[in-house]
PDB file of N, CA and C in Angstrom:
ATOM      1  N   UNK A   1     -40.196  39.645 -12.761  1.00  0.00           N
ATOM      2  CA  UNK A   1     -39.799  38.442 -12.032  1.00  0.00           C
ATOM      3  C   UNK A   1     -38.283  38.251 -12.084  1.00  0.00           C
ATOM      4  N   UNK A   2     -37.846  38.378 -13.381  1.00  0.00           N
ATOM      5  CA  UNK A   2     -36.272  38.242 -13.228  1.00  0.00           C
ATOM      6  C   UNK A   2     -35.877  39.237 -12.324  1.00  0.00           C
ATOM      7  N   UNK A   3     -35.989  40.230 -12.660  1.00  0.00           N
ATOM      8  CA  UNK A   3     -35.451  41.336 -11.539  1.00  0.00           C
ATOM      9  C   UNK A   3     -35.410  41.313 -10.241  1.00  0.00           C
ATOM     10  N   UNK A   4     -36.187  40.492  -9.425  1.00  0.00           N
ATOM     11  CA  UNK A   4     -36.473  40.459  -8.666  1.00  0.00           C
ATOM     12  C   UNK A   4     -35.807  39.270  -8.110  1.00  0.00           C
ATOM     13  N   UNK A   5     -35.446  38.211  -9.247  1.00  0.00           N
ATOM     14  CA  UNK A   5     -34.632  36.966  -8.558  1.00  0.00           C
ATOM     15  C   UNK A   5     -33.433  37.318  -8.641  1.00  0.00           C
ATOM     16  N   UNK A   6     -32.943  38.447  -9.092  1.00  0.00           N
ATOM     17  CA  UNK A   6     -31.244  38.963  -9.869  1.00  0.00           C
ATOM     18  C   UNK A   6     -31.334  39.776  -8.163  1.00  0.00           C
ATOM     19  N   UNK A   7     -32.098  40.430  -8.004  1.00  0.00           N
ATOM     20  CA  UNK A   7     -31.766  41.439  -6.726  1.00  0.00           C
ATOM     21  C   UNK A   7     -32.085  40.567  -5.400  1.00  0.00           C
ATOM     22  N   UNK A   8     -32.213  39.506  -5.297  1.00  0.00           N
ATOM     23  CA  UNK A   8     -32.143  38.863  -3.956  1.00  0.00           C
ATOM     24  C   UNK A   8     -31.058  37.293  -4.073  1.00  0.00           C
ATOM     25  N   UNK A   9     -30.594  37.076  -5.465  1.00  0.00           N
ATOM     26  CA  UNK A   9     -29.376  36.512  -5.452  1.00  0.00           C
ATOM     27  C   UNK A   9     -28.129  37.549  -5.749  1.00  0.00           C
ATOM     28  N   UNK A  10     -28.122  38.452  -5.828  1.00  0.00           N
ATOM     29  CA  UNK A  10     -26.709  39.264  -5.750  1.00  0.00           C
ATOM     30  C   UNK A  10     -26.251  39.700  -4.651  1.00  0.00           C
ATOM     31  N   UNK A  11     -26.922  39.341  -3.421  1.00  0.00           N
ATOM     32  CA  UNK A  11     -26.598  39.835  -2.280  1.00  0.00           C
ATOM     33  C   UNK A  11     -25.966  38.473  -1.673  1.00  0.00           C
ATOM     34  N   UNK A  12     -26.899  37.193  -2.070  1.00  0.00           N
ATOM     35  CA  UNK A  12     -26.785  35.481  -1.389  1.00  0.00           C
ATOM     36  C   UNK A  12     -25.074  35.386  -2.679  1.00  0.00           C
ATOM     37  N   UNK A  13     -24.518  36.284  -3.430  1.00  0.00           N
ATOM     38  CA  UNK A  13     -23.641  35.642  -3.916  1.00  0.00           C
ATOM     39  C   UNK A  13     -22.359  36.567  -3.806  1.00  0.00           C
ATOM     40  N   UNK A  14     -22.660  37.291  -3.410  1.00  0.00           N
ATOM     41  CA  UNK A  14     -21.626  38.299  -2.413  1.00  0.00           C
ATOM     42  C   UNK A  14     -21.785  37.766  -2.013  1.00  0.00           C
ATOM     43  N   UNK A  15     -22.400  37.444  -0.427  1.00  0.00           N
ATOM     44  CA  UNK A  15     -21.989  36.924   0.731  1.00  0.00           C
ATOM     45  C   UNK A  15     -21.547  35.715   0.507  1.00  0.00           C
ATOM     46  N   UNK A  16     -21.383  34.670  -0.050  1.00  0.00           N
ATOM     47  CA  UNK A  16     -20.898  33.156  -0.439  1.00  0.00           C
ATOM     48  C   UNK A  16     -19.515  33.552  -0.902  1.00  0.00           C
ATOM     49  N   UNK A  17     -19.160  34.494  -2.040  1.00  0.00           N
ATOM     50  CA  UNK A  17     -17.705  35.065  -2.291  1.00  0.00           C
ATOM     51  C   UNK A  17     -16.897  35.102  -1.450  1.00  0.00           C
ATOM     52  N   UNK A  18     -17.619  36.360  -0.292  1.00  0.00           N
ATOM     53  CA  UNK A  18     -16.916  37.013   0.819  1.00  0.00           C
ATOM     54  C   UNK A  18     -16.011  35.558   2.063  1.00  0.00           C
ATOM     55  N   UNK A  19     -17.709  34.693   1.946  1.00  0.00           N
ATOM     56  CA  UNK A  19     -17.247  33.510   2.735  1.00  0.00           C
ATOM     57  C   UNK A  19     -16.201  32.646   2.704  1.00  0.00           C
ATOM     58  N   UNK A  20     -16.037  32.566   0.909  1.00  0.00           N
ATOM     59  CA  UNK A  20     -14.556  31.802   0.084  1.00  0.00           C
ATOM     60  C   UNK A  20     -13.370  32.687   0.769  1.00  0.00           C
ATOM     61  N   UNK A  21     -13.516  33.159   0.539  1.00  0.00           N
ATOM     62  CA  UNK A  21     -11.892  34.139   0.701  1.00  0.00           C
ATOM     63  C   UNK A  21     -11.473  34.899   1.894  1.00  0.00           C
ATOM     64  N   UNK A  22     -12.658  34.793   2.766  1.00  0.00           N
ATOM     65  CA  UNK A  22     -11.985  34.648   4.111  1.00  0.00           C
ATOM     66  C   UNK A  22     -12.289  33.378   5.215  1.00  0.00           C
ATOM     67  N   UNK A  23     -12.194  31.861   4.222  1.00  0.00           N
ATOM     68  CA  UNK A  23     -12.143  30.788   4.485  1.00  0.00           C
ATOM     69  C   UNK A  23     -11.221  30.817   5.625  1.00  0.00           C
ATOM     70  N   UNK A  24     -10.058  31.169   5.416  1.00  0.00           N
ATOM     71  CA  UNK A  24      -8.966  31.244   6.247  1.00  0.00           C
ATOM     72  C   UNK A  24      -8.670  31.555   7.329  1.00  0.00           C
ATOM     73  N   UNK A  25     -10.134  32.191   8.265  1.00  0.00           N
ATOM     74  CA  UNK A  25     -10.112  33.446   9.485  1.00  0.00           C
ATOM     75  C   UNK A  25     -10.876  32.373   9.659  1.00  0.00           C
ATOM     76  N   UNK A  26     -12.182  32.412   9.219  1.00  0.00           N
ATOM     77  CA  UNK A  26     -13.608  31.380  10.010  1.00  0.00           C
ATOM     78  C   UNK A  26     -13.231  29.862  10.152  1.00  0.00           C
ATOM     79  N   UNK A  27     -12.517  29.204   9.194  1.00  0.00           N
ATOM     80  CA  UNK A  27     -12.568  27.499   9.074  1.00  0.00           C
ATOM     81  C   UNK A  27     -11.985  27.340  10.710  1.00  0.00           C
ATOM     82  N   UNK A  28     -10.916  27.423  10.848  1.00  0.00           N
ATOM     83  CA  UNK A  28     -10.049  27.141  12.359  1.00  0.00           C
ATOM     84  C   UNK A  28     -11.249  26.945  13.639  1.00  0.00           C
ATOM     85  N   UNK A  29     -11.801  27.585  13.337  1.00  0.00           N
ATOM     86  CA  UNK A  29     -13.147  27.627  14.203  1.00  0.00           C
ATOM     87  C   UNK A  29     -14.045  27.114  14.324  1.00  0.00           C
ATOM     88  N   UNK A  30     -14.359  25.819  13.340  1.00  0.00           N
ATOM     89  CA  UNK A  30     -15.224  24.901  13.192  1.00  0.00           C
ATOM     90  C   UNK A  30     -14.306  23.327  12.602  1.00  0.00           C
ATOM     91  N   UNK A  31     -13.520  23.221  13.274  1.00  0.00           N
ATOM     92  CA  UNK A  31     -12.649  21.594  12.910  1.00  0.00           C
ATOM     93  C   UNK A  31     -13.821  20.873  12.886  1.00  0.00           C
ATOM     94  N   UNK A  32     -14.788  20.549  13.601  1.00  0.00           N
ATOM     95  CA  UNK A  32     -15.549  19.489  13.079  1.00  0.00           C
ATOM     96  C   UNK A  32     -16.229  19.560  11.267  1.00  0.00           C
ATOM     97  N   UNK A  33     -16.023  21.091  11.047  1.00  0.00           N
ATOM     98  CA  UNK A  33     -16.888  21.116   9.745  1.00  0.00           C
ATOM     99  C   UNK A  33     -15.983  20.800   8.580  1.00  0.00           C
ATOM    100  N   UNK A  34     -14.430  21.137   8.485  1.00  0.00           N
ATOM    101  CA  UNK A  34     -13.560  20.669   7.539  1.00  0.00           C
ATOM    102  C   UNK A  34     -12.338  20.273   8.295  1.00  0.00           C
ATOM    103  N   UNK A  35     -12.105  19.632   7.715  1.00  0.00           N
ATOM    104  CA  UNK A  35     -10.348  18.869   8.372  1.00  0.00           C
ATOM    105  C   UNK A  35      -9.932  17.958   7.287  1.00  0.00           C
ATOM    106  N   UNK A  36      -8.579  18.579   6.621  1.00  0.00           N
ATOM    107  CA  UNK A  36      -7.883  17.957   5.485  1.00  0.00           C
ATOM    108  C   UNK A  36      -7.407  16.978   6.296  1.00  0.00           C
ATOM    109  N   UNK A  37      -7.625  15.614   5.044  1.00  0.00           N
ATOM    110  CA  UNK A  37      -7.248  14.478   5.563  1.00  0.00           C
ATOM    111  C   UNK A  37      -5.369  14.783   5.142  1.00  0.00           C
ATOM    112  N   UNK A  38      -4.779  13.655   5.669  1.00  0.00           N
ATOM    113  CA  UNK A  38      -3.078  13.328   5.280  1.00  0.00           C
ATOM    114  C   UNK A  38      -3.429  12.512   4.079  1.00  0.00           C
ATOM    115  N   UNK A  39      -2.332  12.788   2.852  1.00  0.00           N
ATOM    116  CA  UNK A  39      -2.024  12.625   1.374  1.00  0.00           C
ATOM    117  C   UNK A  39      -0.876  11.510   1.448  1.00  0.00           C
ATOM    118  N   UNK A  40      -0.459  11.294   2.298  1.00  0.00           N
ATOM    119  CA  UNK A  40       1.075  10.173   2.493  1.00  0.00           C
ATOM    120  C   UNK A  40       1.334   9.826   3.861  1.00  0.00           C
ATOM    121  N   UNK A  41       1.975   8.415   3.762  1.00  0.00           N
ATOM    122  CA  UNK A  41       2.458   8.250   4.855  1.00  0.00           C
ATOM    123  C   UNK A  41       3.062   9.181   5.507  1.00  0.00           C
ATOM    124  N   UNK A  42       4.176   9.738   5.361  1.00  0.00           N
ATOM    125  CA  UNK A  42       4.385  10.739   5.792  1.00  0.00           C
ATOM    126  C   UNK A  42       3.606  12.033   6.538  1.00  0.00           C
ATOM    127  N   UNK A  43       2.054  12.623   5.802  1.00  0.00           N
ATOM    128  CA  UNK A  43       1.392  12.827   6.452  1.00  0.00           C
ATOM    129  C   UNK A  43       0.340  12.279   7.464  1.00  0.00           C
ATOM    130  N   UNK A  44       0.381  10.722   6.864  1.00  0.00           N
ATOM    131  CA  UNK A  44      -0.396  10.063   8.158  1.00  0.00           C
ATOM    132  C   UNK A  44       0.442  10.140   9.305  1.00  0.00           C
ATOM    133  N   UNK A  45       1.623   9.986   9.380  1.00  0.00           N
ATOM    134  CA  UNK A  45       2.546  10.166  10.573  1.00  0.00           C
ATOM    135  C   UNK A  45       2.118  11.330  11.310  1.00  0.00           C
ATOM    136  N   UNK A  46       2.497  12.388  10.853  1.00  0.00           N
ATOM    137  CA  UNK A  46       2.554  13.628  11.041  1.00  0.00           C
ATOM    138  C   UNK A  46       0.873  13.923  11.751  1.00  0.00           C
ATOM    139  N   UNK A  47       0.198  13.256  11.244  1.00  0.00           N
ATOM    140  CA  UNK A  47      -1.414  13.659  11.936  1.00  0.00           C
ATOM    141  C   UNK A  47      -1.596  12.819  13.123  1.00  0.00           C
ATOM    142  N   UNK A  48      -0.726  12.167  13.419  1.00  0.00           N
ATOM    143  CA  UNK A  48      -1.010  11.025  14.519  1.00  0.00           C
ATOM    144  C   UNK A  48      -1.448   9.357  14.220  1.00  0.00           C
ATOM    145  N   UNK A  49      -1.433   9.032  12.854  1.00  0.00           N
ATOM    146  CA  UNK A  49      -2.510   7.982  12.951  1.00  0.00           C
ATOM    147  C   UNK A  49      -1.108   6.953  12.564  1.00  0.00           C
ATOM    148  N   UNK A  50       0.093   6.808  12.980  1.00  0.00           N
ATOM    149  CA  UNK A  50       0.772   5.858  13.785  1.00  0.00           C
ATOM    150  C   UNK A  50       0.879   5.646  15.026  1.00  0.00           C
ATOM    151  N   UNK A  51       2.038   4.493  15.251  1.00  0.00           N
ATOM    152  CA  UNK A  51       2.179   3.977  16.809  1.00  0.00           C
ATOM    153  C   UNK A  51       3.246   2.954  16.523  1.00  0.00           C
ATOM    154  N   UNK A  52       3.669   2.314  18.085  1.00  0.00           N
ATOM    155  CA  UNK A  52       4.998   1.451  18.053  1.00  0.00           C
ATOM    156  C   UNK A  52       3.895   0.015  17.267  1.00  0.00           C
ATOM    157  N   UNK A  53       2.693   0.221  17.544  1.00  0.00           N
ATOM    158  CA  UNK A  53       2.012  -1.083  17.306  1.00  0.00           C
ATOM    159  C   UNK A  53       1.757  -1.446  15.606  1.00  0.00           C
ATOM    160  N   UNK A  54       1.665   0.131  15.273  1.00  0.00           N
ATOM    161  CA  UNK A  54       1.410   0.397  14.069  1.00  0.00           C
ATOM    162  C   UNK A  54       1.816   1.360  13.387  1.00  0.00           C
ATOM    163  N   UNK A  55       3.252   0.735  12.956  1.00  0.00           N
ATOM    164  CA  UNK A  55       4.275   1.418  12.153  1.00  0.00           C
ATOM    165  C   UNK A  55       4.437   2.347  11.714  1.00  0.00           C
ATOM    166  N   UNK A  56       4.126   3.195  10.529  1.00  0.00           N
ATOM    167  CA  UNK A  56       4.208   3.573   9.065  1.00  0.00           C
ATOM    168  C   UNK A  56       5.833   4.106   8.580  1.00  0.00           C
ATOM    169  N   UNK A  57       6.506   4.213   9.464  1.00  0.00           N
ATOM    170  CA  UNK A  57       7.926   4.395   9.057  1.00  0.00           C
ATOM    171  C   UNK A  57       8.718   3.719   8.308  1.00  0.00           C
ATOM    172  N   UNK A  58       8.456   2.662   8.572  1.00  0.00           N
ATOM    173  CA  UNK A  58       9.206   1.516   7.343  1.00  0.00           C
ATOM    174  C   UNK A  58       8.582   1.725   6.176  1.00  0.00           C
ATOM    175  N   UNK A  59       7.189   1.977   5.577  1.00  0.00           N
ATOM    176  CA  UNK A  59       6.722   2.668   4.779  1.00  0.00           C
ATOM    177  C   UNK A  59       6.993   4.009   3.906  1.00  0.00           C
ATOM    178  N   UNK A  60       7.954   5.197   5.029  1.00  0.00           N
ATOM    179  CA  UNK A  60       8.130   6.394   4.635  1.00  0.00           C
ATOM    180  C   UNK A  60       9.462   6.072   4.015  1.00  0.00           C
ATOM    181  N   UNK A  61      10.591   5.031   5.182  1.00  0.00           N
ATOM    182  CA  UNK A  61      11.518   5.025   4.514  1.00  0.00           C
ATOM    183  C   UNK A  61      12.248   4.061   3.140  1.00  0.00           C
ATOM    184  N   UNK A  62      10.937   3.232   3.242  1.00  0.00           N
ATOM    185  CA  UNK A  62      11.018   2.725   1.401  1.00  0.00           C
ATOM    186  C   UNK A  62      10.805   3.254   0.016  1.00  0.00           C
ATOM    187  N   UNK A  63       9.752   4.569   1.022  1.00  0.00           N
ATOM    188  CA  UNK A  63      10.053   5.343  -0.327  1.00  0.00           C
ATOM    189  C   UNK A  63       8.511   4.976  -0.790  1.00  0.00           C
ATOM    190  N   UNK A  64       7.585   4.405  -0.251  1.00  0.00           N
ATOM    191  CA  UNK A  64       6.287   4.346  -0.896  1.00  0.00           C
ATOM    192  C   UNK A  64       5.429   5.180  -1.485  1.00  0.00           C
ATOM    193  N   UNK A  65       5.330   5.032  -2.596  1.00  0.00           N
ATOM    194  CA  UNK A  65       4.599   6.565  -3.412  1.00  0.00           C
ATOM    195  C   UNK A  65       2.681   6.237  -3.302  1.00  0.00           C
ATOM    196  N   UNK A  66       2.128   5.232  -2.486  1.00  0.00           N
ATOM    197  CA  UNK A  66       0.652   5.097  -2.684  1.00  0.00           C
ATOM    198  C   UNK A  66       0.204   6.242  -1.165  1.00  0.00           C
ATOM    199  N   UNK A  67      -1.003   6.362  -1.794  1.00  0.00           N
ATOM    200  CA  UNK A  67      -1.672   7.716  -1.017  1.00  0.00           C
ATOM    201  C   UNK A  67      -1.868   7.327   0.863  1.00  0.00           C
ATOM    202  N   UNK A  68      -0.875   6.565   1.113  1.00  0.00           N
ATOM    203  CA  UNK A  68      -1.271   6.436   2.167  1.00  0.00           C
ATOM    204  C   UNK A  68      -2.318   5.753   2.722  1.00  0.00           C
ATOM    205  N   UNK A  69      -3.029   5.418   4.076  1.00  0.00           N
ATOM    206  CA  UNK A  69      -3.880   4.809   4.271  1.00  0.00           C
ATOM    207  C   UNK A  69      -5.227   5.279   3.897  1.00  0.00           C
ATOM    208  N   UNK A  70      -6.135   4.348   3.730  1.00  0.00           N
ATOM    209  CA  UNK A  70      -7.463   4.405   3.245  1.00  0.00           C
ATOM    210  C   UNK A  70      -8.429   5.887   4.117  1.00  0.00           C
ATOM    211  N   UNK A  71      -9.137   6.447   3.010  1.00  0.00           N
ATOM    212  CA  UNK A  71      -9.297   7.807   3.527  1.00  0.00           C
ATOM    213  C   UNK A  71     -10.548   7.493   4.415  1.00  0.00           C
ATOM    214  N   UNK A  72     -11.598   7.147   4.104  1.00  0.00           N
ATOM    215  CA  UNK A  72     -12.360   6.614   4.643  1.00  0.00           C
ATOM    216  C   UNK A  72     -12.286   6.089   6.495  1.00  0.00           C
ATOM    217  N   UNK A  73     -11.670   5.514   6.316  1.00  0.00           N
ATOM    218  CA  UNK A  73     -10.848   4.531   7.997  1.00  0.00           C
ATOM    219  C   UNK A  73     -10.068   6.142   8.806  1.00  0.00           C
ATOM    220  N   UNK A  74      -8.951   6.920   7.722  1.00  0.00           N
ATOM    221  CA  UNK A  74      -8.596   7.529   8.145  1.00  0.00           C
ATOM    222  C   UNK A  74      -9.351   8.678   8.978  1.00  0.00           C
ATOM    223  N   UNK A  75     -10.668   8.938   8.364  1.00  0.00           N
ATOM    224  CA  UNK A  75     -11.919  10.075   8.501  1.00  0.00           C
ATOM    225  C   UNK A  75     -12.446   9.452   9.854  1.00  0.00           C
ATOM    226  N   UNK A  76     -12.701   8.912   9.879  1.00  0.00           N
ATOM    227  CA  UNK A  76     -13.477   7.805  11.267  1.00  0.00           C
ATOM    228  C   UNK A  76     -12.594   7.616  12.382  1.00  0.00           C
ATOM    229  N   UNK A  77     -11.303   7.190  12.154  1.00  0.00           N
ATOM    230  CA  UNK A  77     -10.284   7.343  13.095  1.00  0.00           C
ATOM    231  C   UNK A  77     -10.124   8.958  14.218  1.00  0.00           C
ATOM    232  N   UNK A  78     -10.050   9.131  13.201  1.00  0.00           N
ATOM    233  CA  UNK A  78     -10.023  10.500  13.528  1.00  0.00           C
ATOM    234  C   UNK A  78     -10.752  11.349  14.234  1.00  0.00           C
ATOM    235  N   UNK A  79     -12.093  11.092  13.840  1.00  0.00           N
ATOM    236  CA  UNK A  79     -12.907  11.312  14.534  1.00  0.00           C
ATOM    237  C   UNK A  79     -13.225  10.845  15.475  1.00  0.00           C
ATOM    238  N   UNK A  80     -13.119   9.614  16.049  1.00  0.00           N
ATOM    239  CA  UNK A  80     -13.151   8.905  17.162  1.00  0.00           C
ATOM    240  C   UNK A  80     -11.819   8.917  18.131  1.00  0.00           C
ATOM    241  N   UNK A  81     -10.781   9.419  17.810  1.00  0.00           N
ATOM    242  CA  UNK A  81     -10.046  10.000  18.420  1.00  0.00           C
ATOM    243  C   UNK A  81     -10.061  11.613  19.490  1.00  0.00           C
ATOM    244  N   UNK A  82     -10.511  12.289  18.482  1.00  0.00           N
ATOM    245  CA  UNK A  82     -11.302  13.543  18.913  1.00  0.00           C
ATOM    246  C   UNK A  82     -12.847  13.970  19.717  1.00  0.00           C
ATOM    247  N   UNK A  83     -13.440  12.873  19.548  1.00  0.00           N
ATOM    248  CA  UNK A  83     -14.891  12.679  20.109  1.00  0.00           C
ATOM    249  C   UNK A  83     -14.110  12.142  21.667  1.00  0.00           C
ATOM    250  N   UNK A  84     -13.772  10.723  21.506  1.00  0.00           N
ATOM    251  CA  UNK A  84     -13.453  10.000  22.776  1.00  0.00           C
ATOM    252  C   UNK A  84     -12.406  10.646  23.321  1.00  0.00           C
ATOM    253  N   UNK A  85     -11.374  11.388  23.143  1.00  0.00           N
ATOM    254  CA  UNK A  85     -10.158  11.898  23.640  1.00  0.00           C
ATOM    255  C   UNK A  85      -9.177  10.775  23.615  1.00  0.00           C
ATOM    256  N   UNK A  86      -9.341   9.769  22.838  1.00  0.00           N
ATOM    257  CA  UNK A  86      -8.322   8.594  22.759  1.00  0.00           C
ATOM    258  C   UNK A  86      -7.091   8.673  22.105  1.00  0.00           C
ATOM    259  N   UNK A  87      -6.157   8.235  22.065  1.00  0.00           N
ATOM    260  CA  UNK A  87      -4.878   7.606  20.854  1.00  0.00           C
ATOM    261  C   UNK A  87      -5.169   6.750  20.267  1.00  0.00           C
ATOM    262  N   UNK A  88      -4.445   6.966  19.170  1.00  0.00           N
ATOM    263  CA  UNK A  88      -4.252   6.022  18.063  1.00  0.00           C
ATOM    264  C   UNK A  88      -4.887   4.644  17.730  1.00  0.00           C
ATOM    265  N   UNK A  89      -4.273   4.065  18.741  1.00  0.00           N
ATOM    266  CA  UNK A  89      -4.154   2.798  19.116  1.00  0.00           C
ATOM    267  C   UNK A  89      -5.789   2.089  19.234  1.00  0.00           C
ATOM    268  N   UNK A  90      -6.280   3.240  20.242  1.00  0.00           N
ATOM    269  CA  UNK A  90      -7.249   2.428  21.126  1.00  0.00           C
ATOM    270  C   UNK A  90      -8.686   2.938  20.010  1.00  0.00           C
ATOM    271  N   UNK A  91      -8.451   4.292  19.307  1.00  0.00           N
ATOM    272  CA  UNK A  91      -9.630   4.689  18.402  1.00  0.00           C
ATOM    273  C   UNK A  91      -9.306   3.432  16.780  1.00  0.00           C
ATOM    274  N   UNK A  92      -8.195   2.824  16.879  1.00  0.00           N
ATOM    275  CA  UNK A  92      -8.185   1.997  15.942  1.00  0.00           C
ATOM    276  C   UNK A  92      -8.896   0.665  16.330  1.00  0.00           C
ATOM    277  N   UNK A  93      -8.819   0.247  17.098  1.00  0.00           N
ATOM    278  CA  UNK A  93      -9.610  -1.041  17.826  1.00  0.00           C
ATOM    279  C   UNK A  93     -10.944  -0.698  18.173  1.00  0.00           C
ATOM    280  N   UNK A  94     -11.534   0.573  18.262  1.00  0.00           N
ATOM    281  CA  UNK A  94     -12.613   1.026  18.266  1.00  0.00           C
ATOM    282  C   UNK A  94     -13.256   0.930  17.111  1.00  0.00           C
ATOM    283  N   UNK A  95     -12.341   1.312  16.114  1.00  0.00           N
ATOM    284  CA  UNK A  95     -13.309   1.475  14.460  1.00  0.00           C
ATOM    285  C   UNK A  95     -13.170   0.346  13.752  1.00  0.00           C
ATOM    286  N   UNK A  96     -12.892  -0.552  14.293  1.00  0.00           N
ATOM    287  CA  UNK A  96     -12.174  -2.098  14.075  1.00  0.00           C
ATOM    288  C   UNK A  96     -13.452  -3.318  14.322  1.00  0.00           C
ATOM    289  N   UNK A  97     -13.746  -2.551  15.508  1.00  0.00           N
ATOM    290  CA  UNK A  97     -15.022  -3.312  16.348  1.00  0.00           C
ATOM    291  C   UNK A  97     -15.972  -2.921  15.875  1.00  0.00           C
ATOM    292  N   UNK A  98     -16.319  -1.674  15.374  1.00  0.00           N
ATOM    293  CA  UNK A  98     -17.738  -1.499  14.870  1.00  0.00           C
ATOM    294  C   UNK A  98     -17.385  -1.906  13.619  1.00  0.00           C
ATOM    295  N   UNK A  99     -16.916  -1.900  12.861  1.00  0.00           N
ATOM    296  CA  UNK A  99     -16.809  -2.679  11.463  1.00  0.00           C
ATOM    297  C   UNK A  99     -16.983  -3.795  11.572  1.00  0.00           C
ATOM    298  N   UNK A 100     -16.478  -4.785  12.596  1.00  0.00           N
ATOM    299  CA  UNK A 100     -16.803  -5.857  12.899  1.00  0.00           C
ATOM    300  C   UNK A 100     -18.512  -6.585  13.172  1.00  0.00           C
ATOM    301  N   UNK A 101     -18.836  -5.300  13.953  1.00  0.00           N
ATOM    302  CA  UNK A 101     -20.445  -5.357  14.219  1.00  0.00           C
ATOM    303  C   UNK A 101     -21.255  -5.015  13.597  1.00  0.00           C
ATOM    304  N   UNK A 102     -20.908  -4.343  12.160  1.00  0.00           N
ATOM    305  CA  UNK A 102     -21.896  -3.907  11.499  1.00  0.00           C
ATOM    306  C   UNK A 102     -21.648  -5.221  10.347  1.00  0.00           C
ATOM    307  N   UNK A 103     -20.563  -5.850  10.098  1.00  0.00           N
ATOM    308  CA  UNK A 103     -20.512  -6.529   9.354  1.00  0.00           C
ATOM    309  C   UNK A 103     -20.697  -8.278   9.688  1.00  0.00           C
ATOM    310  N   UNK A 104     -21.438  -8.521  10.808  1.00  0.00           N
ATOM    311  CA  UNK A 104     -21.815  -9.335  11.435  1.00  0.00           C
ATOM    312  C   UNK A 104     -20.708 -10.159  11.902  1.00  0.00           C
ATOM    313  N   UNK A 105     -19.804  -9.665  12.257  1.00  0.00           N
ATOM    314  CA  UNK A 105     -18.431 -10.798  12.799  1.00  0.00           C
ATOM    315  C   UNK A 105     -17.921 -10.718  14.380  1.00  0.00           C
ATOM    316  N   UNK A 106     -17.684 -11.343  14.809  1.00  0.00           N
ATOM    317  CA  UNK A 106     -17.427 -11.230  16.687  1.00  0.00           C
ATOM    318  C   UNK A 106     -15.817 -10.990  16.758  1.00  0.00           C
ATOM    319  N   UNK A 107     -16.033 -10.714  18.097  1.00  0.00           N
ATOM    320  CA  UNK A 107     -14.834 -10.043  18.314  1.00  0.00           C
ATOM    321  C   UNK A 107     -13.025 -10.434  18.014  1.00  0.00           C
ATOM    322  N   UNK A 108     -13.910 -11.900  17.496  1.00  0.00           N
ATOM    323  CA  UNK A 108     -12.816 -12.831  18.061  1.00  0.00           C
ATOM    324  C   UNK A 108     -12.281 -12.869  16.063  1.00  0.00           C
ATOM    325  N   UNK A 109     -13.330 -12.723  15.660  1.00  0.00           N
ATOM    326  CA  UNK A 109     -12.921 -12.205  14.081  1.00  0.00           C
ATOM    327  C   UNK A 109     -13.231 -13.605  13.517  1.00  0.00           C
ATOM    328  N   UNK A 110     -14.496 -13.967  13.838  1.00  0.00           N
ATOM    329  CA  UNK A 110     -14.741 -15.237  13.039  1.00  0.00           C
ATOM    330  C   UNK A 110     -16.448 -14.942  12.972  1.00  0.00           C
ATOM    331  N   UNK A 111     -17.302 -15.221  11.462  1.00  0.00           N
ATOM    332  CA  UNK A 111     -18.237 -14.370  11.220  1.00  0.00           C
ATOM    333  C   UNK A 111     -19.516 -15.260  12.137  1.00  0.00           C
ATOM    334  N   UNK A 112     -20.712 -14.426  12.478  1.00  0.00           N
ATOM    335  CA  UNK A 112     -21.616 -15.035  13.613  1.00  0.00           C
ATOM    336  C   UNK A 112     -22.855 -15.775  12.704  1.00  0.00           C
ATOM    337  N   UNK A 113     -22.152 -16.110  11.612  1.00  0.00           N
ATOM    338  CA  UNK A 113     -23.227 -16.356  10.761  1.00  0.00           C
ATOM    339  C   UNK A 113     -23.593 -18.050  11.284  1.00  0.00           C
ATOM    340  N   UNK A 114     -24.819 -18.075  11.975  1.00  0.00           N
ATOM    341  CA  UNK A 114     -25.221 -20.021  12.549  1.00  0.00           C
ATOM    342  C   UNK A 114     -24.880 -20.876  11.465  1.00  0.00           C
ATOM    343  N   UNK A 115     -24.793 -20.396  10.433  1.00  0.00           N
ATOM    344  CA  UNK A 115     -24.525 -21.552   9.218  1.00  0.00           C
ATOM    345  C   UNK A 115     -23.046 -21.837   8.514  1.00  0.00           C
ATOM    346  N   UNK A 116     -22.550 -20.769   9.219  1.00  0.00           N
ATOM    347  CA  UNK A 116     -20.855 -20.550   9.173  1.00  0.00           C
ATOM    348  C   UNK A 116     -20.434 -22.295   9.212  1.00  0.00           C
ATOM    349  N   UNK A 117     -19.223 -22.404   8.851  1.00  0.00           N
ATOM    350  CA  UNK A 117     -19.043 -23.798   8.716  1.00  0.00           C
ATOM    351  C   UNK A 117     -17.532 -23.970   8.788  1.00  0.00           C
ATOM    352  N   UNK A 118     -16.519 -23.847   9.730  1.00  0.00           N
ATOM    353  CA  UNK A 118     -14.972 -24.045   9.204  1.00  0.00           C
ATOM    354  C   UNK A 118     -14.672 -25.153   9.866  1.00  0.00           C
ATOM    355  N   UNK A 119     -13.436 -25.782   9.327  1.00  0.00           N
ATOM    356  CA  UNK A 119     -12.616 -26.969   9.113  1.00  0.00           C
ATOM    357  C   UNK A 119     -11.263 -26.595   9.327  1.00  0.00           C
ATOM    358  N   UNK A 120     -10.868 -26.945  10.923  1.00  0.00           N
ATOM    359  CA  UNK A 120      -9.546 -26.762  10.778  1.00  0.00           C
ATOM    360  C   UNK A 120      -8.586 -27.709  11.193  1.00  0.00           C
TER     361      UNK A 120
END
């Protein structure tokens, strides 16, 4: 029995090796399956996920050492940029709105809860 599980995983672990190390030829070819997010403002720039509406330069040039924007938002952006063929701008108001709708709040950014109660 061992023998037999040793000779049909030494072939499944070559080929997984082979797959690592010529990551570099195959990945380019499947962007939907990996895509490094940006590590800094600076690389959020650089990937697109600014605008005149939405800065990050005053950010690069203060010198801000935090990882940049939230990776999460950034992953979704992104993707909805690339799905819809949109900019920046408009896939941000997109992922803006469904956050909005999944988190029960209207468009107008005040929550739809009937028992909601404000005083202004």
């Amino acid at each position: 029995m061992g023998y037999l599980l040793f000779t049909l995983s030494l072939p499944l672990l070559i080929f997984v090796t082979v797959l690592y190390y010529t990551r570099s030829r195959w990945v380019p070819n499947f962007p939907y399956l990996y895509t490094r997010l940006p590590t800094s403002f600076r690389d959020d720039i650089e990937a697109g996920l600014s605008s005149a509406a939405f800065d990050l330069s005053a950010n690069v040039e203060a010198g801000d050492s935090r990882q940049g924007l939230d990776e999460q938002g950034k992953r979704e952006v992104q993707a909805i940029m690339k799905r819809r063929g949109v900019g920046f701008d408009e896939a941000r108001r997109l992922y803006m709105e469904d956050r909005f709708r999944k988190n029960d709040i209207g468009p107008d950014g005040r929550p739809r809860d009937p028992k909601f109660v404000s005083f202004s």
